[in-house]
Protein backbone atom coordinates (compact mmCIF):
# COMPACT_ATOMS: atom_id res chain seq x y z
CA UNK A 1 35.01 212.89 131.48
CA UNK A 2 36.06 210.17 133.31
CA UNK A 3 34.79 208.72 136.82
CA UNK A 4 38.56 209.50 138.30
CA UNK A 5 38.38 212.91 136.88
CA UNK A 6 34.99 214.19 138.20
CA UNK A 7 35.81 212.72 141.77
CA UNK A 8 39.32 214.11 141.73
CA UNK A 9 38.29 217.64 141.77
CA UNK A 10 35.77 217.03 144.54
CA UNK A 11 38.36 216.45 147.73
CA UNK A 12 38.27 213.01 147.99
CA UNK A 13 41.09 210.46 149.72
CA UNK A 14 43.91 208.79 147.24
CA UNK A 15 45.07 206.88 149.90
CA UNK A 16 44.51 202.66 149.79
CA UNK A 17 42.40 200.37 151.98
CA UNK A 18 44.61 197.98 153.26
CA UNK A 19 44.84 194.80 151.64
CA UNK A 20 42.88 195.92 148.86
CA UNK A 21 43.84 197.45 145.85
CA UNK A 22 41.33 200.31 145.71
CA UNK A 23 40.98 203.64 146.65
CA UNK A 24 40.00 205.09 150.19
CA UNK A 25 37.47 207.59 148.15
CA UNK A 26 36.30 209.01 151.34
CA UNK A 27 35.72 213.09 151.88
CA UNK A 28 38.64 214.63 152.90
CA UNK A 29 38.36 217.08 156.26
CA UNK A 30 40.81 219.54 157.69
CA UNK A 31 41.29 219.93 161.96
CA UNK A 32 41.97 223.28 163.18
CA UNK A 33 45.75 221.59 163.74
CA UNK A 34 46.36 221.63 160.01
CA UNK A 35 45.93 217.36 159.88
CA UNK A 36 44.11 216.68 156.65
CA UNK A 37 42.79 213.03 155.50
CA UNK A 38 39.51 211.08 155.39
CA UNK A 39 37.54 209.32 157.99
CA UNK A 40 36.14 205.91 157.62
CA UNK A 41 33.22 203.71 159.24
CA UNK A 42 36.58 201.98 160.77
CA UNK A 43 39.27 202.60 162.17
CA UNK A 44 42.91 201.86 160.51
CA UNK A 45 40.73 201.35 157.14
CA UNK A 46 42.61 203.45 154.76
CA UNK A 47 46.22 205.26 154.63
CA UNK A 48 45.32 208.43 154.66
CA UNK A 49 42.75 208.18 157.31
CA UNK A 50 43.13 211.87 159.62
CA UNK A 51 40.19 210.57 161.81
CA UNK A 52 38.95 207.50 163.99
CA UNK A 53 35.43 206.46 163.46
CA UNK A 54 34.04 207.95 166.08
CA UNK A 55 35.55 211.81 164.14
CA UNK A 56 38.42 212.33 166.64
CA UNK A 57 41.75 213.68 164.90
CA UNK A 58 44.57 211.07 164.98
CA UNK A 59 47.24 214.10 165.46
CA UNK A 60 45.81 216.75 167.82
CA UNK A 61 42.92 214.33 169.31
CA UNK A 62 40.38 217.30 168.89
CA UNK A 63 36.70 216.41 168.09
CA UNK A 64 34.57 218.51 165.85
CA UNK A 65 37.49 220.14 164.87
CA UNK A 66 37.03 219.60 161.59
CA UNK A 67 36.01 221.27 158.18
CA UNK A 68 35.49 219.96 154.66
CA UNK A 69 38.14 220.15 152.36
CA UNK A 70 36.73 221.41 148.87
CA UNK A 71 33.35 221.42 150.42
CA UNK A 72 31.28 223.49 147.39
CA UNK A 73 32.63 220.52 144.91
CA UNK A 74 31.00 217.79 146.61
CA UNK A 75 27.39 216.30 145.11
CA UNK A 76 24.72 217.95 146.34
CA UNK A 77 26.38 221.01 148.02
């Protein structure tokens, strides 16, 4: 099984890090206002990012709002 294939089923982001051609790859989280992407150590740092650095939702503004998306796939859950 591919490295693509293992990570795909495990909630990660498909968006792109701007300027770069690769993946986001960050863990995908869902606010209680339906927003779902990936949060990154910046912010701005990928296309699909839902949440600044510091975890606050770029749609509703809510902190700690947030669940996992596919949360029992992830390593080590």
């Amino acid at each position: 099984m591919s490295y693509d294939a293992i990570k795909s089923e495990r909630g990660l982001c498909a968006g792109n890090r701007p300027g770069l051609a690769g993946k986001c790859n960050g863990q995908l989280f869902e606010c209680e206002c339906g927003n779902v992407g990936c949060r990154q150590t910046y912010d701005n740092a990928c296309s699909n990012q839902a949440y600044s650095a510091g975890f606050r939702c770029t749609k509703c503004g809510a902190v700690g709002k947030a669940r996992p998306v596919s949360y029992e796939y992830r390593i080590g859950a």
